[in-house]
PDB file of N, CA and C in Angstrom:
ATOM      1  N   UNK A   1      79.973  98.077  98.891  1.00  0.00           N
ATOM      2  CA  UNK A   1      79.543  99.433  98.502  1.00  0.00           C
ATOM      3  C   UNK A   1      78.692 100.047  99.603  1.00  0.00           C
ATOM      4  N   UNK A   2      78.915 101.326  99.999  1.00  0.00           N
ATOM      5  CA  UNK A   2      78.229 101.561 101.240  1.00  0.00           C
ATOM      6  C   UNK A   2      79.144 101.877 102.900  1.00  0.00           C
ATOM      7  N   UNK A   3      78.394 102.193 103.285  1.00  0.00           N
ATOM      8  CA  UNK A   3      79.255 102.701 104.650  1.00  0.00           C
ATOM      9  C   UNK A   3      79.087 101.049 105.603  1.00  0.00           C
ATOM     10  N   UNK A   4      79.310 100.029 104.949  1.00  0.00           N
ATOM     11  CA  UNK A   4      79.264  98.685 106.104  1.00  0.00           C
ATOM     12  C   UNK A   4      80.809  98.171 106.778  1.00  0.00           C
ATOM     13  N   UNK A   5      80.999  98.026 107.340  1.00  0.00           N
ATOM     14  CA  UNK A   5      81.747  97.575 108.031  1.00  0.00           C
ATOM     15  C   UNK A   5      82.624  96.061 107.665  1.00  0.00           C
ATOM     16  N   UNK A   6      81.693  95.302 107.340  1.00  0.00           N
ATOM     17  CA  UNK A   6      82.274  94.189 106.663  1.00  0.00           C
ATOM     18  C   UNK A   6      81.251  93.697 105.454  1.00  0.00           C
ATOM     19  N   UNK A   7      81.365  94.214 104.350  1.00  0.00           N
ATOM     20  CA  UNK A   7      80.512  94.037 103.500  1.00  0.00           C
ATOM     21  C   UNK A   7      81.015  92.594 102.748  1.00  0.00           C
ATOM     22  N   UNK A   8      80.113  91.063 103.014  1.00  0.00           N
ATOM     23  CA  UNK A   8      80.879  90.213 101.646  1.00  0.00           C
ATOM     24  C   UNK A   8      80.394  90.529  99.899  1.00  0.00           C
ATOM     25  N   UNK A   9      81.535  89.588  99.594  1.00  0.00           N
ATOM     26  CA  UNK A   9      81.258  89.935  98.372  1.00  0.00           C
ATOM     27  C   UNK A   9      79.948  89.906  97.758  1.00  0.00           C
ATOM     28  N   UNK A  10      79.029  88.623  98.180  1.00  0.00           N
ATOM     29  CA  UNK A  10      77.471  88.664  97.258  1.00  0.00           C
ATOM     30  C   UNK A  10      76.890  89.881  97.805  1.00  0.00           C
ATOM     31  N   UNK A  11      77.159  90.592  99.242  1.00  0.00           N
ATOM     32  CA  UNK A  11      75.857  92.244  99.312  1.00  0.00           C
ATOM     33  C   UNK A  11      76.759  93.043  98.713  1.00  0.00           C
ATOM     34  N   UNK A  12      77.824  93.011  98.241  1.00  0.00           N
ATOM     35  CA  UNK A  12      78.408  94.246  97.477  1.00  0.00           C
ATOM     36  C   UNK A  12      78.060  94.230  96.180  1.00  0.00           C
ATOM     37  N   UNK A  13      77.531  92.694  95.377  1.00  0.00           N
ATOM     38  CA  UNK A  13      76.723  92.692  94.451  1.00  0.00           C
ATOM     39  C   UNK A  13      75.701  93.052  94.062  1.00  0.00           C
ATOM     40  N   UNK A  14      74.824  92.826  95.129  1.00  0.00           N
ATOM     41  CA  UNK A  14      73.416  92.782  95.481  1.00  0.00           C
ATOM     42  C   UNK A  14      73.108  94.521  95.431  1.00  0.00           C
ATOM     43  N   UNK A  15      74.252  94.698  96.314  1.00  0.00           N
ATOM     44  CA  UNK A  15      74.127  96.898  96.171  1.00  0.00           C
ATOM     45  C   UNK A  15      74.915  97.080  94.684  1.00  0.00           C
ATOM     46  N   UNK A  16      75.199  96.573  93.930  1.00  0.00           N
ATOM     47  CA  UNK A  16      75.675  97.458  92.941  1.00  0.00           C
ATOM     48  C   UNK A  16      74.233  96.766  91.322  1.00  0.00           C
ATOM     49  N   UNK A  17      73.442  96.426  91.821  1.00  0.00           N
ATOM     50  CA  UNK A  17      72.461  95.905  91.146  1.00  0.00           C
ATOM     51  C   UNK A  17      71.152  96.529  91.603  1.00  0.00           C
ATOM     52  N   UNK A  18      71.271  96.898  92.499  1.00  0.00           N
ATOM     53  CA  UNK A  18      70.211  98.124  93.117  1.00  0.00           C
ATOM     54  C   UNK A  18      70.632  99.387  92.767  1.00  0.00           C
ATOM     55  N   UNK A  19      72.087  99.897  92.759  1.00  0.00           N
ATOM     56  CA  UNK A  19      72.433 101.144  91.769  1.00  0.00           C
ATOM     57  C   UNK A  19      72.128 100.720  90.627  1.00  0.00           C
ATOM     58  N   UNK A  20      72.581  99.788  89.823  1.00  0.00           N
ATOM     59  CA  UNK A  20      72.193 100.240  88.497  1.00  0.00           C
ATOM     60  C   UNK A  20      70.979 100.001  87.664  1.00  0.00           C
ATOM     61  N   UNK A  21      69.892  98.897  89.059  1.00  0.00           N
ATOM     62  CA  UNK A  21      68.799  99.426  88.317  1.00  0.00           C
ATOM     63  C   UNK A  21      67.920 100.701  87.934  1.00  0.00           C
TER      64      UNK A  21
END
């Protein structure tokens, strides 16, 4: 999630747990 380049899967977690807090 995000403009990264190679995002793995646990920081695409990590950012979608910072959106929905």
């Amino acid at each position: 999630a995000g403009g990264r380049s190679h995002p793995s899967d646990s920081d695409r977690d990590g950012e979608l747990k910072r959106e929905l807090s």
